[in-house]
Protein backbone atom coordinates (compact mmCIF):
# COMPACT_ATOMS: atom_id res chain seq x y z
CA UNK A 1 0.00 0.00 0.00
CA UNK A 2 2.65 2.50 0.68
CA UNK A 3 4.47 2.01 -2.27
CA UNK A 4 1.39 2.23 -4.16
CA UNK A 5 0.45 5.29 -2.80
CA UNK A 6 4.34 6.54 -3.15
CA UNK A 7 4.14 5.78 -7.14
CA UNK A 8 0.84 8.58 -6.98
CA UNK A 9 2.99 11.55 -5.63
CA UNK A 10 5.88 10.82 -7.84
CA UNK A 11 3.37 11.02 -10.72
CA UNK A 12 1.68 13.85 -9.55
CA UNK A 13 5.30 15.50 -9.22
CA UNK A 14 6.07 14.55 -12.45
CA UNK A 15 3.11 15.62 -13.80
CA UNK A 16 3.28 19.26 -12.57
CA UNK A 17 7.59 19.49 -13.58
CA UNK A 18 6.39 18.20 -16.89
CA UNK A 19 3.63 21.06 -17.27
CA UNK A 20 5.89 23.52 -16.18
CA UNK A 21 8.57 23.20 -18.21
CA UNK A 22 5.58 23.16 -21.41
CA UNK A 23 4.73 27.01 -20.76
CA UNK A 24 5.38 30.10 -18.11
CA UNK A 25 1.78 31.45 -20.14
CA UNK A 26 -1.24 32.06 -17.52
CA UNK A 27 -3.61 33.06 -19.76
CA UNK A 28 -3.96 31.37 -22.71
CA UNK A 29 -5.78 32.78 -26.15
CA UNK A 30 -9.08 31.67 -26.70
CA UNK A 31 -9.15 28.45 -29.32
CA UNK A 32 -10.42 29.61 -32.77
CA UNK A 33 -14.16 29.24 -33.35
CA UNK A 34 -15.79 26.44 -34.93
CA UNK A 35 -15.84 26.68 -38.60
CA UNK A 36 -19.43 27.61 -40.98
CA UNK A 37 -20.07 24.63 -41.01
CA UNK A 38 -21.40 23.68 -37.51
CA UNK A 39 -24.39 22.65 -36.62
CA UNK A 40 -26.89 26.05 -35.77
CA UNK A 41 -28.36 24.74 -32.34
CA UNK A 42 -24.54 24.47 -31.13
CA UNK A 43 -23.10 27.98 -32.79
CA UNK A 44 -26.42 29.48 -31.14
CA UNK A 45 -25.63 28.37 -27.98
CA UNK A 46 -23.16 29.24 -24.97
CA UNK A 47 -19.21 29.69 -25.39
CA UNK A 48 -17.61 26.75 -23.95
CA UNK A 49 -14.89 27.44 -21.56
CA UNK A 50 -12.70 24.47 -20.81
CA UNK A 51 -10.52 24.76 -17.97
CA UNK A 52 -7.70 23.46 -17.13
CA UNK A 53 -6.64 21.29 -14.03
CA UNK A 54 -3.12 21.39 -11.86
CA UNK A 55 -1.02 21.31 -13.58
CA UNK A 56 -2.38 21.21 -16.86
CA UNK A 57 -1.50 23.06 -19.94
CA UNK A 58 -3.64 24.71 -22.55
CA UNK A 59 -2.25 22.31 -25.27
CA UNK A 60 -3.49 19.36 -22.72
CA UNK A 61 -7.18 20.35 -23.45
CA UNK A 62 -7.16 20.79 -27.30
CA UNK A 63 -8.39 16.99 -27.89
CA UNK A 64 -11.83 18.26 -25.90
CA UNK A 65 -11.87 21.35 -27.57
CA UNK A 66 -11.61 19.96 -30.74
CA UNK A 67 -14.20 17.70 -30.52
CA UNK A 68 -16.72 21.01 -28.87
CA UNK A 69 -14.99 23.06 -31.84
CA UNK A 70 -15.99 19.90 -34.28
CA UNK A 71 -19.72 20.14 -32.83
CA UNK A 72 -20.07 23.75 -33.64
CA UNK A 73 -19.43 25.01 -30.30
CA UNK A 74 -17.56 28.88 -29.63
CA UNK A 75 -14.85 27.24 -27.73
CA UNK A 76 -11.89 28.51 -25.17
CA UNK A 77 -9.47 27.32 -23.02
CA UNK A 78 -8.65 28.14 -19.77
CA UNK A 79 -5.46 27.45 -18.18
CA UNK A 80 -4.89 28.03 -14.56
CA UNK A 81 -2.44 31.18 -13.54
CA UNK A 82 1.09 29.66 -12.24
CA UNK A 83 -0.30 25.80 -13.57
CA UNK A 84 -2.69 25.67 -10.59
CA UNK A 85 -0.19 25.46 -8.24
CA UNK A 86 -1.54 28.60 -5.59
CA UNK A 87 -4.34 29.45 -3.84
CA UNK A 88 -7.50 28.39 -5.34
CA UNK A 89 -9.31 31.66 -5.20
CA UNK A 90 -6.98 33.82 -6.48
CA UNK A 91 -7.24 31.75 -9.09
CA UNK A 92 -10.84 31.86 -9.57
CA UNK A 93 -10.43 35.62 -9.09
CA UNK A 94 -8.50 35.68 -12.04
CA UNK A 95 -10.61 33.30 -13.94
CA UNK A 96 -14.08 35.61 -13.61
CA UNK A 97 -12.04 38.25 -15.12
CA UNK A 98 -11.62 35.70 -18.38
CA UNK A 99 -15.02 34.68 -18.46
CA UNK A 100 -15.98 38.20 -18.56
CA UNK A 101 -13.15 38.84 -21.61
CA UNK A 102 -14.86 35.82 -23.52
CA UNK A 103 -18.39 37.23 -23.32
CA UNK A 104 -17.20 40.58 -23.70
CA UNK A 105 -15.56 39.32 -27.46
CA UNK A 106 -18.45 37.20 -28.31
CA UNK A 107 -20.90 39.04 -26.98
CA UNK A 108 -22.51 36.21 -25.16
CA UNK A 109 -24.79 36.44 -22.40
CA UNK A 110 -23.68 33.48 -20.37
CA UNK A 111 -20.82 30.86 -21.04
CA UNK A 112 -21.41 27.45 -20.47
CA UNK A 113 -18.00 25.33 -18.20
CA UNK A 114 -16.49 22.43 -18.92
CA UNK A 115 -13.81 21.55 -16.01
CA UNK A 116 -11.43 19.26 -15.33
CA UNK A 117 -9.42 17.89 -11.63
CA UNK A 118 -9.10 21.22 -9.94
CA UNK A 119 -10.28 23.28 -12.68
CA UNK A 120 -13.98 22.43 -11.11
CA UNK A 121 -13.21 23.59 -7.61
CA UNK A 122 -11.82 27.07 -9.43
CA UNK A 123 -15.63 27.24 -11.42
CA UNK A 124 -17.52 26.27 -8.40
CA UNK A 125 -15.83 29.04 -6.37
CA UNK A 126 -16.64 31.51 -9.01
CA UNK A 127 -20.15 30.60 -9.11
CA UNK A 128 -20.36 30.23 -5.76
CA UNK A 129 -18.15 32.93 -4.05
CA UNK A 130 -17.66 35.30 -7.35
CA UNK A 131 -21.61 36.06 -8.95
CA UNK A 132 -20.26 33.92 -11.18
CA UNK A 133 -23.82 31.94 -11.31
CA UNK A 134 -24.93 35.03 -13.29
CA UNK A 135 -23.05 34.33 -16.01
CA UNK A 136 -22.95 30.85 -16.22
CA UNK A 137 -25.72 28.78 -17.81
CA UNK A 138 -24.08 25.06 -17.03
CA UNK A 139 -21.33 23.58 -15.20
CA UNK A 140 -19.82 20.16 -16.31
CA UNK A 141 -16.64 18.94 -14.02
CA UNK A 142 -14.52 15.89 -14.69
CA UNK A 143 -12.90 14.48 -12.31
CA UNK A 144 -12.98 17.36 -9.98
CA UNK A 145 -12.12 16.38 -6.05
CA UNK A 146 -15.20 18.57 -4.67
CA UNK A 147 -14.72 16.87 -1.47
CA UNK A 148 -11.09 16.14 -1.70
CA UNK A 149 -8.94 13.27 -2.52
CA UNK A 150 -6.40 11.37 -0.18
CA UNK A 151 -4.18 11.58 -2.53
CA UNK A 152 -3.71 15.10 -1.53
CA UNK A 153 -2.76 13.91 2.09
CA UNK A 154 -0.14 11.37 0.91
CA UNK A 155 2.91 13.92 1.03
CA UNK A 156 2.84 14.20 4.68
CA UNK A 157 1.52 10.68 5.07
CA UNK A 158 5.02 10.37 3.97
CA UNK A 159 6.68 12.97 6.06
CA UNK A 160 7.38 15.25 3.72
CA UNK A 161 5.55 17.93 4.81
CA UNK A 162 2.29 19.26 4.23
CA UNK A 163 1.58 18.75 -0.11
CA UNK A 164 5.43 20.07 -0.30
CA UNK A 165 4.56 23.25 -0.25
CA UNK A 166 1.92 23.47 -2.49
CA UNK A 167 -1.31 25.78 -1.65
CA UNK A 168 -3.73 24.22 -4.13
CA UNK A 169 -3.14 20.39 -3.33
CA UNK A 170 -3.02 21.67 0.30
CA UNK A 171 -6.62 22.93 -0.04
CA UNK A 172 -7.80 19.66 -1.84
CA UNK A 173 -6.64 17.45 0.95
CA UNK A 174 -10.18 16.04 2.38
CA UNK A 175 -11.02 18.32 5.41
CA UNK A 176 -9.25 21.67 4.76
CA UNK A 177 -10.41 24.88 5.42
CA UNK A 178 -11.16 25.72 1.94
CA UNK A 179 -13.33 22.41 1.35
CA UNK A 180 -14.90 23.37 3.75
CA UNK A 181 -16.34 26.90 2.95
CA UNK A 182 -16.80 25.94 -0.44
CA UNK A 183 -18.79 23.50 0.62
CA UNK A 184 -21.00 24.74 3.28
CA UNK A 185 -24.47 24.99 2.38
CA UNK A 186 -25.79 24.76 -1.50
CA UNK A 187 -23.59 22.65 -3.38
CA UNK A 188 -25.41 24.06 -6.48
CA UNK A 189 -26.38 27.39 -6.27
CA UNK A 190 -28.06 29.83 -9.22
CA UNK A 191 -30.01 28.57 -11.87
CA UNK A 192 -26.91 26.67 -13.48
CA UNK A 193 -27.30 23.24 -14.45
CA UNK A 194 -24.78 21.19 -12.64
CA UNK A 195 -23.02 17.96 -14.10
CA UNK A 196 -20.64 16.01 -12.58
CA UNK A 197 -18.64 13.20 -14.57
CA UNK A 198 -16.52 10.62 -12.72
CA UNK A 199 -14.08 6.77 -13.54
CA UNK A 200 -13.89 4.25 -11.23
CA UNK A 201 -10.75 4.55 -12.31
CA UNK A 202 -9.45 7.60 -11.34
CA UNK A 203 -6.13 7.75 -9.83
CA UNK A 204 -5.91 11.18 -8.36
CA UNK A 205 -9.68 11.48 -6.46
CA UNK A 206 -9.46 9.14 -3.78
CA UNK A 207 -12.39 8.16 -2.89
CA UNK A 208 -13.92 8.58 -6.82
CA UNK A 209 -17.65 9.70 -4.51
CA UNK A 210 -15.41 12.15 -3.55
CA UNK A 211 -16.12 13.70 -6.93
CA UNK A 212 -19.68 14.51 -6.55
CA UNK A 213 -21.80 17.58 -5.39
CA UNK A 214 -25.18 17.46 -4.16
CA UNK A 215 -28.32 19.27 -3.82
CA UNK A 216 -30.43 18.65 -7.33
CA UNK A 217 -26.41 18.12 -9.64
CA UNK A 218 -26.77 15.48 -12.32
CA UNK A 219 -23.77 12.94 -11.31
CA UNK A 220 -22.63 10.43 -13.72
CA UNK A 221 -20.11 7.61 -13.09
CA UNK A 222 -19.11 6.26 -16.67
CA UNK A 223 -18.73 2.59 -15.52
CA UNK A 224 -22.20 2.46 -14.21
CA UNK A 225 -23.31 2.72 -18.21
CA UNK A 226 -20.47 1.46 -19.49
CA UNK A 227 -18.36 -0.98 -17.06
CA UNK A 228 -16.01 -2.19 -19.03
CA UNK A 229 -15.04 1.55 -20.39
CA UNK A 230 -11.09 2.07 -18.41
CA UNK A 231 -10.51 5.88 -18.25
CA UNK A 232 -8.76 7.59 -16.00
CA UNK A 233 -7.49 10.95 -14.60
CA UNK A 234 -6.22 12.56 -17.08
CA UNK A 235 -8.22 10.29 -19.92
CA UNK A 236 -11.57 12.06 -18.71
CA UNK A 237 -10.69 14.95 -21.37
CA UNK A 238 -9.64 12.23 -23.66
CA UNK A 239 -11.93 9.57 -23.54
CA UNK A 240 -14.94 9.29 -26.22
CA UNK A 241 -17.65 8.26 -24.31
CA UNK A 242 -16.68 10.90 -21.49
CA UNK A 243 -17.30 12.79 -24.60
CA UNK A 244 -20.78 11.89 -25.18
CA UNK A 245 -22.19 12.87 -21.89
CA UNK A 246 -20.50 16.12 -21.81
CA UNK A 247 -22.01 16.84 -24.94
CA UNK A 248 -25.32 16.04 -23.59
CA UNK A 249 -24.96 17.85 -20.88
CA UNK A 250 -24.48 20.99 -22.91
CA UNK A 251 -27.62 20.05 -24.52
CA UNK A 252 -29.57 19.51 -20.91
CA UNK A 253 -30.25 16.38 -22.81
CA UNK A 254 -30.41 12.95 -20.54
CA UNK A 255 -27.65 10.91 -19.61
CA UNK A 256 -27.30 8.31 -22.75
CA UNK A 257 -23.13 7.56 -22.81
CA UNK A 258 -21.63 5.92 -26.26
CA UNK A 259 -20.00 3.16 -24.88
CA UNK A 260 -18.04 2.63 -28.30
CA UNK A 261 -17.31 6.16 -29.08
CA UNK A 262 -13.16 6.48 -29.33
């Protein structure tokens, strides 16, 4: 067990030298519209902000946005100032002033989010901390640790101090302080339509319920349509049939998952 939970924090180490050493950028240009000739019900509707995880760099999301871009969807991605690695609000902070750049250029009422790992927890502050619900017409996370992951608390499970240093793995270790305020009271609050999308397989949100919010959120786990689908972590943004119900729910349409889509 402990060398099974050591081989996590040297990938999630890896992960974050990796995406550092990709870009110093912390805010990204917006990914090119789709092209004349997407579908009318998707160019109609919201901008699609994609944002990014710990971590993560913008050229990590284009798969996702190209298959929103190849559905007709306005789509952007967002990466996270400094790769995620700070304080979680500030981060957000910055983030409502990008949402209000993208409708400001399209000229969109509301924006529609689709957010990955610790990308979610960024949204959900904004809507719920920032007005952001005002501007926001749904909210899709994948693999988001809304209640925290004990993968976070490995480090100093290990003695090496509390997430190394790091302020945003810090505040997603189950029971900090931020968990905590950002979830006290409505997990879902506004008139957004909230979707949560989840693996069984997910290395990084220990325990995968973990992943959830509550009060009236559509939560989908893509094994219990499709239990022989493997995807994990990082394959949520990749995987096809993760795909298919993010796509429907941009569409508020029911939860039908393409267990064959690649």
């Amino acid at each position: 067990m402990l060398l099974r939970k050591t081989v996590l924090v040297v990938s999630l180490a890896a992960a974050a030298l990796l995406a550092s050493a990709g870009t110093a950028s912390a805010a990204p240009a917006p990914v090119a519209p789709a092209p004349s000739s997407a579908t009318t019900t998707a160019a109609a509707a919201n901008p699609v902000i994609v944002v990014g995880g710990l971590s993560g760099v913008a050229v990590a999301y284009e798969p996702i946005a190209a298959r929103l871009r190849a559905d007709g969807y306005r789509t952007y991605i967002y990466q996270l100032p400094g790769l995620g690695l700070g304080d979680i609000p500030a981060s957000a902070r910055a983030f409502a002033g990008y949402v209000e750049q993208v409708r400001a250029s399209t000229g969109a009422t509301s924006v529609d989010l689709v957010a990955h790992s610790e990308g979610g927890l960024v949204s959900r502050y904004y809507l719920k901390r920032l007005g952001g619900t005002a501007t926001v017409g749904r909210y899709v996370s994948l693999g988001t640790p809304q209640y925290g992951t004990y993968v976070a608390n490995i480090v100093a499970f290990l003695g090496l101090g509390s997430c190394a240093g790091i302020v945003a793995c810090q505040q997603m270790t189950i029971g900090s302080a931020f968990l905590a305020d950002l979830n006290a009271g409505d997990d879902t609050p506004g008139s957004v339509r909230y979707t949560t999308i989840r693996t069984v397989q997910d290395e990084l949100v220990r325990p995968t319920g973990n992943a959830i919010v509550n009060d009236g959120a559509t939560n989908v786990l893509v094994q219990a349509y499709c239990p022989l689908r493997v995807v994990g972590h990082l394959g949520l943004v990749l995987d096809g049939t993760a795909y298919t119900i993010v796509r429907g729910a941009l569409v508020d349409g029911p939860v039908r998952p393409n267990c064959l889509a690649v």
